[in-house]
Protein backbone atom coordinates (compact mmCIF):
# COMPACT_ATOMS: atom_id res chain seq x y z
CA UNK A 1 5.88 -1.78 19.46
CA UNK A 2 9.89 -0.83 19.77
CA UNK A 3 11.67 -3.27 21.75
CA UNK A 4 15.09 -4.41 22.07
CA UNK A 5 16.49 -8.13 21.18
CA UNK A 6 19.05 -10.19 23.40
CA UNK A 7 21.83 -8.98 20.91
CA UNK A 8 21.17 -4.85 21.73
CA UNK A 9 19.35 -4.27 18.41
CA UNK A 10 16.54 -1.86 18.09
CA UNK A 11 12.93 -3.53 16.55
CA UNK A 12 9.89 -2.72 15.89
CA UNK A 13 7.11 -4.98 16.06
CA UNK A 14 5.31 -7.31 14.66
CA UNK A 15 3.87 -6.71 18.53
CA UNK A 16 1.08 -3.79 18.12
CA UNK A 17 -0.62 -1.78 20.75
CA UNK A 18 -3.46 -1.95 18.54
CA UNK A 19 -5.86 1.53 19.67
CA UNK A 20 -6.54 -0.22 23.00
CA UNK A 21 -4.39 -0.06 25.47
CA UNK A 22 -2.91 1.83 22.49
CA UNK A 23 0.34 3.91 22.36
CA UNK A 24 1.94 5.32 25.28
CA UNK A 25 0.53 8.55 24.02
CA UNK A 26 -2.48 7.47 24.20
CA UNK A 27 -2.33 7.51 28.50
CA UNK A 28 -5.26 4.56 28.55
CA UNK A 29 -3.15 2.17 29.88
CA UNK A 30 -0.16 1.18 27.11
CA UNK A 31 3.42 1.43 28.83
CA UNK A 32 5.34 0.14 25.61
CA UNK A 33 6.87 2.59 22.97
CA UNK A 34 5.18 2.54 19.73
CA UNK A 35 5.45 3.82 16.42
CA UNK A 36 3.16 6.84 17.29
CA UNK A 37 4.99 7.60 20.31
CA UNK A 38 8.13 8.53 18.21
CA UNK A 39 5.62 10.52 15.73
CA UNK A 40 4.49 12.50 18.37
CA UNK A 41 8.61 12.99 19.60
CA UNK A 42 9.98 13.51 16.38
CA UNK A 43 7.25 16.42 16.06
CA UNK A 44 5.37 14.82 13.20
CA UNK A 45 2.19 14.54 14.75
CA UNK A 46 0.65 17.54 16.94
CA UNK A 47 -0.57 16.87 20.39
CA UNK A 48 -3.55 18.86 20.10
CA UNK A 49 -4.41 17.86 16.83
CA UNK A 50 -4.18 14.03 16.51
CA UNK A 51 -7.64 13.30 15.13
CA UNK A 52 -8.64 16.78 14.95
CA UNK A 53 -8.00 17.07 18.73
CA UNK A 54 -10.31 14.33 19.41
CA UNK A 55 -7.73 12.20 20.71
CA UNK A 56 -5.02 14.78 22.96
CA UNK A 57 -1.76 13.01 23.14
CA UNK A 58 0.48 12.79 25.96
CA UNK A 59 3.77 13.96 25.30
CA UNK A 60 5.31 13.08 28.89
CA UNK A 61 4.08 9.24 28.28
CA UNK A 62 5.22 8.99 25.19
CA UNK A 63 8.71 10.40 26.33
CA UNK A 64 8.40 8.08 29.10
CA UNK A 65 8.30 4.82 27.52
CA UNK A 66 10.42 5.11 24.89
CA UNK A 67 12.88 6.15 27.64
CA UNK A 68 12.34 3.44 29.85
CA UNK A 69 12.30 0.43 27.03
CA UNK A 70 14.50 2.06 24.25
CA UNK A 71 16.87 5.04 24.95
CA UNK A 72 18.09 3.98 28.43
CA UNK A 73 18.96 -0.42 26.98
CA UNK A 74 20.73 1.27 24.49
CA UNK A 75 22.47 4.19 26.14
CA UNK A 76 21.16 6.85 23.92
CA UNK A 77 18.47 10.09 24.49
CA UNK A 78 15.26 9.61 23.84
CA UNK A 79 15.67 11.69 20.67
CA UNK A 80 17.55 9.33 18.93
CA UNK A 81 15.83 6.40 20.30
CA UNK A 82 12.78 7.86 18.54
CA UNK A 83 14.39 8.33 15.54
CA UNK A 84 16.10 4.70 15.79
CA UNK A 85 12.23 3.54 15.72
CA UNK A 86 11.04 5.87 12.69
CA UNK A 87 14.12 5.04 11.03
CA UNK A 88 13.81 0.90 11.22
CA UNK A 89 10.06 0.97 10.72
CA UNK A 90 10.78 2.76 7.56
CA UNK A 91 12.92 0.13 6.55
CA UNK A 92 10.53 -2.66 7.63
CA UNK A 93 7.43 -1.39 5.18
CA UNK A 94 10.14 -0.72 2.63
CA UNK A 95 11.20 -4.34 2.85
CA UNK A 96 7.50 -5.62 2.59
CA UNK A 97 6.90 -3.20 -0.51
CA UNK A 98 10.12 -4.79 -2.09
CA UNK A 99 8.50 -8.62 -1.61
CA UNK A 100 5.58 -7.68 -3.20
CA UNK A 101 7.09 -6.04 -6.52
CA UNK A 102 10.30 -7.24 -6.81
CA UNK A 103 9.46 -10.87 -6.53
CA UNK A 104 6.85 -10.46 -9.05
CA UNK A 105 9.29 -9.43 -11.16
CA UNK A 106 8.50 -5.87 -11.25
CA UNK A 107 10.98 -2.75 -10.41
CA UNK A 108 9.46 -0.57 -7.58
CA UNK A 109 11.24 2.17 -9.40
CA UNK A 110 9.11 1.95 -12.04
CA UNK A 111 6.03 2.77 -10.46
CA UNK A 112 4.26 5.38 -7.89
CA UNK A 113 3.59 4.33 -4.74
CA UNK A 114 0.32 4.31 -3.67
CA UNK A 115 -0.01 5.78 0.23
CA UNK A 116 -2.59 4.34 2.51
CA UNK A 117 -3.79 4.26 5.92
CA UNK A 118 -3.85 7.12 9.00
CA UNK A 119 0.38 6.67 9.35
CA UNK A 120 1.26 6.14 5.93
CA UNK A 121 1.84 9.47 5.02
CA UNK A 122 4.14 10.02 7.90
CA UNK A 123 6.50 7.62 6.93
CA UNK A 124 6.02 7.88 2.86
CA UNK A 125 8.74 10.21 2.12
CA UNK A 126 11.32 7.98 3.65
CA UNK A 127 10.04 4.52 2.60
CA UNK A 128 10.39 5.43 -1.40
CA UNK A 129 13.61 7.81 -0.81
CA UNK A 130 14.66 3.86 0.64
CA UNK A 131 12.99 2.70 -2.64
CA UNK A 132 14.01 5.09 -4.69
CA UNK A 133 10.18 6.11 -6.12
CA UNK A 134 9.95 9.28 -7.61
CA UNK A 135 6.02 10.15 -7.40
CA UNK A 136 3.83 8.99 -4.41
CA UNK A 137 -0.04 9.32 -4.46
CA UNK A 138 -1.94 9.90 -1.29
CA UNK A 139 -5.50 9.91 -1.98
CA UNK A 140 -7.22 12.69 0.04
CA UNK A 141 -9.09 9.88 2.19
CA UNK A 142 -5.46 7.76 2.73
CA UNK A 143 -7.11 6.90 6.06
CA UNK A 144 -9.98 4.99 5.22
CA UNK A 145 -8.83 4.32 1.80
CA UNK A 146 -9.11 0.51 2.39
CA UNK A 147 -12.95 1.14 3.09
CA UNK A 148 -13.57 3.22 0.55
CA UNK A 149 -12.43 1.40 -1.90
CA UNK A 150 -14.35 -1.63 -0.69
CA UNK A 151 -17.25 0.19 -1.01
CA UNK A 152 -16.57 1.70 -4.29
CA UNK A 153 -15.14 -1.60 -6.34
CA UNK A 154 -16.97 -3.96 -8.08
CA UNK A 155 -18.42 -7.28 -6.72
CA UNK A 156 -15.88 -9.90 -6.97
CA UNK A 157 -15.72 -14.10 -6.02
CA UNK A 158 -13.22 -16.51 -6.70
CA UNK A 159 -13.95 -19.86 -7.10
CA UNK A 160 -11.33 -22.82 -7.41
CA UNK A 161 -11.32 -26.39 -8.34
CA UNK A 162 -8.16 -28.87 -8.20
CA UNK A 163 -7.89 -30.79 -11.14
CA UNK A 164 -4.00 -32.24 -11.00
CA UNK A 165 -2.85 -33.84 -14.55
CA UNK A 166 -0.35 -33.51 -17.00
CA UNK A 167 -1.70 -30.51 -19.50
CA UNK A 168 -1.45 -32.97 -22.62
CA UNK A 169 -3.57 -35.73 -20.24
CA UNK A 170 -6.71 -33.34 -19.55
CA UNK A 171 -9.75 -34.92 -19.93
CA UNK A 172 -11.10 -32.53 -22.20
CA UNK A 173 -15.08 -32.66 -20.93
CA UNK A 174 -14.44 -32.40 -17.60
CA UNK A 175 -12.59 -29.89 -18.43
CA UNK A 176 -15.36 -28.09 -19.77
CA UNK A 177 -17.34 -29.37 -17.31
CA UNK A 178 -15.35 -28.09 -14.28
CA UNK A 179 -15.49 -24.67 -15.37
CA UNK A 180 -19.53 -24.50 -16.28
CA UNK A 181 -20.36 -25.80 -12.52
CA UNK A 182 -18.22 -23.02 -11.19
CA UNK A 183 -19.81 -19.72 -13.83
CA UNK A 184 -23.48 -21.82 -12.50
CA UNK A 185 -22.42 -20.92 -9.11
CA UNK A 186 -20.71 -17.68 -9.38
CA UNK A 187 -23.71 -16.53 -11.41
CA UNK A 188 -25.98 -17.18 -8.93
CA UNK A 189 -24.34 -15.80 -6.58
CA UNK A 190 -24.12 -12.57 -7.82
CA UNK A 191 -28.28 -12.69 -8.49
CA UNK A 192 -28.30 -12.83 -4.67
CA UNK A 193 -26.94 -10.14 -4.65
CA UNK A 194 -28.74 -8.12 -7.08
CA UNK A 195 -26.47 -7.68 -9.53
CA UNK A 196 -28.21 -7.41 -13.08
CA UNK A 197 -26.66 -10.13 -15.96
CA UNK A 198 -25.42 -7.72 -18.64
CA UNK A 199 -23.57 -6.01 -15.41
CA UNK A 200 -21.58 -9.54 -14.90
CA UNK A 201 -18.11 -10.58 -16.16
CA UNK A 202 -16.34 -13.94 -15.96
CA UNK A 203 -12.55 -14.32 -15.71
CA UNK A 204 -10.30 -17.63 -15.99
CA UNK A 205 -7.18 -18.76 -14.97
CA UNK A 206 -4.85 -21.82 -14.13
CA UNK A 207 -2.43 -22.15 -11.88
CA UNK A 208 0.28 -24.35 -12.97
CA UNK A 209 4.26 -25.66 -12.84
CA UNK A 210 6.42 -27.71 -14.39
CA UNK A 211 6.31 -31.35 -13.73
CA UNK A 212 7.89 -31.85 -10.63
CA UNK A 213 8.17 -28.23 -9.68
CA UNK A 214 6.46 -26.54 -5.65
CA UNK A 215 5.71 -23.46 -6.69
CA UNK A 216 2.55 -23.04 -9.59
CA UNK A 217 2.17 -19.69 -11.28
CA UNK A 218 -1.32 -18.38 -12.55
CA UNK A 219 -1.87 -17.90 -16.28
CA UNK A 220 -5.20 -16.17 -17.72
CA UNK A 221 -7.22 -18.11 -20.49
CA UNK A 222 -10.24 -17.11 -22.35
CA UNK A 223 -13.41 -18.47 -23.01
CA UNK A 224 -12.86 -20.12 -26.20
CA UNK A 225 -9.76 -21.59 -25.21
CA UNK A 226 -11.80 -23.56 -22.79
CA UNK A 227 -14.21 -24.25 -25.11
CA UNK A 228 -11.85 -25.89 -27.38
CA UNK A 229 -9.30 -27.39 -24.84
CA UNK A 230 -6.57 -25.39 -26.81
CA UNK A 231 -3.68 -26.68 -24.98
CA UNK A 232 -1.09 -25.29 -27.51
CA UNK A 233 -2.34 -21.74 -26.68
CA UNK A 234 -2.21 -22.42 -23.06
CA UNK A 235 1.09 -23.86 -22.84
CA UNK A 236 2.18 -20.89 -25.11
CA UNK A 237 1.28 -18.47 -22.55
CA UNK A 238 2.65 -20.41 -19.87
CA UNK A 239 5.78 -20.27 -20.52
CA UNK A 240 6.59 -16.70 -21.00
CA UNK A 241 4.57 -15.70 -17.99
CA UNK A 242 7.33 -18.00 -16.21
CA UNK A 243 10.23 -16.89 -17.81
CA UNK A 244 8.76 -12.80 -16.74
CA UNK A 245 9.09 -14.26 -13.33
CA UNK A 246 11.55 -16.60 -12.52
CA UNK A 247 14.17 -15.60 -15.34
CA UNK A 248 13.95 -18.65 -17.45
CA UNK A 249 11.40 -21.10 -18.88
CA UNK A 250 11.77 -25.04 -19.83
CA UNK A 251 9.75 -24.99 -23.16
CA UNK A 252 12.74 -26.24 -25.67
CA UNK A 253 13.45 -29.34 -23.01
CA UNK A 254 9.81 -29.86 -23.86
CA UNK A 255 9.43 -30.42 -20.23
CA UNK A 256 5.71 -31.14 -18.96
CA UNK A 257 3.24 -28.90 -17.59
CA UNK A 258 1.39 -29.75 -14.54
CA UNK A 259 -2.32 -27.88 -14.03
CA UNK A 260 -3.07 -28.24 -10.26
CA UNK A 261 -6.22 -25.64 -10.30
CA UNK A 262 -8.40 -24.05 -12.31
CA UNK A 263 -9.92 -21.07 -11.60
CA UNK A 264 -13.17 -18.44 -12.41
CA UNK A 265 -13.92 -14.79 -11.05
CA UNK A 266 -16.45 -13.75 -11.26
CA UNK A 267 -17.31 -9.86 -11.25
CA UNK A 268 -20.51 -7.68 -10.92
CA UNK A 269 -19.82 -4.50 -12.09
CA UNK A 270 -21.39 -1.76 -9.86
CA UNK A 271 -22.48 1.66 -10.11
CA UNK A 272 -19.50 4.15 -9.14
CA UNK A 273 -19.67 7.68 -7.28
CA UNK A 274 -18.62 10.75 -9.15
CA UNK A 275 -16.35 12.52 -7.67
CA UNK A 276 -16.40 16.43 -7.04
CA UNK A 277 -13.63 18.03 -9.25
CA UNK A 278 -12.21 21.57 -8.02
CA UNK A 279 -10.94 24.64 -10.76
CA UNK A 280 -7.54 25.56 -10.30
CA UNK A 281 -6.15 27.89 -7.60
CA UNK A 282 -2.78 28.42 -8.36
CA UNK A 283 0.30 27.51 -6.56
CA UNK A 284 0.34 29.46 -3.69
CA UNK A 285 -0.55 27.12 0.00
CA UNK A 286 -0.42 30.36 2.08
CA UNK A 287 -4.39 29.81 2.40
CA UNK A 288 -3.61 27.12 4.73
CA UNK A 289 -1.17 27.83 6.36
CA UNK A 290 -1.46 26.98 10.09
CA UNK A 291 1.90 27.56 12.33
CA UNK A 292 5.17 26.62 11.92
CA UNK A 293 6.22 24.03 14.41
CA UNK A 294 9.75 21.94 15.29
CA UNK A 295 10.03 18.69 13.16
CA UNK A 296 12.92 15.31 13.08
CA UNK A 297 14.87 15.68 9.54
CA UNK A 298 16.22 12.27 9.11
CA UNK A 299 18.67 13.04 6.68
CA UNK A 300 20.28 15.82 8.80
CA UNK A 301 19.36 14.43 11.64
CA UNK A 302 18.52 17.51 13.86
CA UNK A 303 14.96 19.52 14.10
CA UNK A 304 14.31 22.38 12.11
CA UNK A 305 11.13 24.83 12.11
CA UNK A 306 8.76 23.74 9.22
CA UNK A 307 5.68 25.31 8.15
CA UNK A 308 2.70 23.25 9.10
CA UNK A 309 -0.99 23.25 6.93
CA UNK A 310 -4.50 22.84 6.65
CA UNK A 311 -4.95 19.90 4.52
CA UNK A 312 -8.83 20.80 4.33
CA UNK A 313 -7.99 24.40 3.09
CA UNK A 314 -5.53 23.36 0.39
CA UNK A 315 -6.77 23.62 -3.00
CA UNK A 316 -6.08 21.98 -6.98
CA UNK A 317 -3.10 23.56 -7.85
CA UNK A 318 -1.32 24.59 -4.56
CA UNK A 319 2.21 23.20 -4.13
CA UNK A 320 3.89 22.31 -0.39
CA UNK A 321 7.81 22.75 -0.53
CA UNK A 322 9.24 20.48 1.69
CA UNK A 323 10.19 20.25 4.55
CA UNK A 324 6.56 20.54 5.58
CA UNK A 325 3.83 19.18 7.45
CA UNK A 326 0.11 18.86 5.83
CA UNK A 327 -2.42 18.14 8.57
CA UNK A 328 -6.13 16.39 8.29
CA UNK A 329 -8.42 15.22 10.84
CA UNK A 330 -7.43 11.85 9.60
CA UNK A 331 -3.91 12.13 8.74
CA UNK A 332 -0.69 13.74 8.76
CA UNK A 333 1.76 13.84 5.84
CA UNK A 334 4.99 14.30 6.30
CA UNK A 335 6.97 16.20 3.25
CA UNK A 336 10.82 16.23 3.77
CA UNK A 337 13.50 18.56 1.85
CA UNK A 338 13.60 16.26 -0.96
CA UNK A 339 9.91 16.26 -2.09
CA UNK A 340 7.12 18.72 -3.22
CA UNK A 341 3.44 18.08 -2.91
CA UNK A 342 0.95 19.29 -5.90
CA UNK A 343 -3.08 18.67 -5.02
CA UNK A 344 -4.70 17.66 -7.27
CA UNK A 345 -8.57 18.32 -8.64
CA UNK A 346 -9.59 15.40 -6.76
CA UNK A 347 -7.91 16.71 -3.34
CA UNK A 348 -5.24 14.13 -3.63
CA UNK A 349 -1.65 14.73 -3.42
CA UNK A 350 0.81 13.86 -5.59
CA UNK A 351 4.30 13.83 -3.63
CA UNK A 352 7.48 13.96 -5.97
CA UNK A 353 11.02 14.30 -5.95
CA UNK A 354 12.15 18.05 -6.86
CA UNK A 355 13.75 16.82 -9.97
CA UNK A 356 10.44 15.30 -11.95
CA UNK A 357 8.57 18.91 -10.44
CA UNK A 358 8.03 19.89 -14.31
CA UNK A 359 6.83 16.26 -15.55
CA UNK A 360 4.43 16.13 -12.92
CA UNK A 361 2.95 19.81 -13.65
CA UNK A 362 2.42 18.30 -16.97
CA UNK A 363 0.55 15.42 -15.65
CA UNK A 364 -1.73 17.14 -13.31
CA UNK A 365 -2.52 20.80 -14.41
């Protein structure tokens, strides 16, 4: 939900409309301006088309609200309050994919970014430009890709035991002993749920810190270094694994390590679908080509007439120029000037920057 503070600045959330009262747009009741309602302004989303035309959105309400709670507390039209709202909410998710790389210790840059969920691919183009990611993936079920892959991964527990000591105090056969009550469980667990024993894995782990430390860090161990206590190797993993994250380790102060928990997943491997691979059509998207319909550029900030398509009619090998928009029953991505989509055999896209176009190629065809 857009709203704004005591201090005139535009936010957005973390109130949601959730899909009942809903957005504005939705006209079943919800009078506050949500991200969907500035979609649907912006032109990103089609009112006859929003899940397949299941759903007909309400133009007029979403104008409406974002009017009354945005544009008019801020003295602006309703244009840019709209694309005030896509704009921060950009920045928001881009924030949240920063705390979960960067303080791991890992460069977003580095990576593609994986695009999930009905919205995602709306906002994708801006959140790694923000970013600065190259190469995007959005699998050709983003909406439900949560689901799917729950249904498609393997059967996983964790199990955890505290065990606080010094790492050169551990008693070595409890230890052991620790770890063999929790593989008992796990293993029973998974015959439950009738997963055969050559189809189960074990993994281990610690979490630990240096004495005195708040914060513990996991480190992976193997079987036989529980087996044999082998605190050297332990200790010798430790320590780079904390210097990767925090930018320096404590090993030639021979300061102490602290275990607080130990740790076993366990995993049943499960049978996985095969998925349906397509031969390539060539480049050309005119196949699904829809309309061409009045869409936000955020960069230029002004509307410009893009070319809108059939994501069900696209095929491996066709390439979307942006500025575009790609629609599904389930989605909507949104492709600005800066970024091509290729599909791939799978019916994925892979969204890229212009400049990596011939990489890419290389990569997929």
């Amino acid at each position: 939900i857009g709203w704004v503070d005591e201090g005139g600045l535009l936010r957005m959330g973390p109130q949601s409309a959730g899909s009942k009262p809903g957005p504005a747009c939705y006209d079943l009741g919800g009078e506050r301006p949500t991200c969907t309602d500035a979609d649907l302004i912006l032109g990103y989303l089609d009112k006859d088309f929003f899940a397949g035309g299941k759903i007909p959105l309400d133009y007029d309400k979403a104008v409406e609200a974002v009017k009354k709670h945005i544009a008019d507390k801020m003295k602006m039209d309703v244009v840019e309050a709209a694309a005030g709202m896509y704009r921060v909410i950009n920045v928001n998710m881009a924030t949240g994919v920063r705390e979960v790389s960067v303080k791991r210790g890992e460069d977003p840059r580095e990576f593609p970014l994986v695009v999930a969920g009905g919205a995602g691919p709306v906002h994708a183009c801006m959140i790694a430009l923000e970013l600065e990611i190259p190469v995007m993936i959005i699998p050709k079920e983003s909406s439900i890709f949560c689901a799917a892959g729950m249904l498609m991964s393997d059967l996983k527990h964790n199990f955890v035991r505290t065990y606080p000591t010094l790492l050169d105090k551990i008693d070595k056969n409890k230890f052991i002993s620790i770890f063999a009550e929790m593989e008992r469980e796990a293993l029973a667990l998974l015959r439950e749920e009738h997963i055969p024993e050559e189809s189960i894995q074990f993994a281990y782990s610690l979490d630990m810190r240096y004495l005195k430390q708040y914060h513990e860090l996991n480190v992976v161990i193997t079987k036989e270094e529980i087996e044999k206590v082998d605190i050297n190797s332990i200790a010798t993993k430790f320590h780079p694994e904390h210097s990767r994250l925090y930018g320096y380790s404590l090993e030639e102060q021979a300061t102490p390590i602290e275990l607080i928990n130990v740790r076993v997943l366990s995993i049943g491997k499960t049978v996985k679908p095969k998925f349906i691979q397509e031969e390539y059509k060539g480049e050309d998207p005119s196949g699904a080509f829809k309309k061409r319909r009045k869409v936000w550029l955020p960069l230029k900030n002004e509307f410009a007439e893009v070319p809108v398509y059939d994501g069900a009619r696209l095929r491996f090998g066709n390439k979307v120029e942006g500025p575009a928009i790609i629609e599904q029953v389930n989605t909507t991505t949104f492709v600005t000037p800066e970024y091509s989509v290729l599909c791939d055999k799978y019916g994925s896209y892979t969204m890229y920057l212009n400049a990596n176009e011939e990489e890419i190629k290389r990569k997929l065809l």
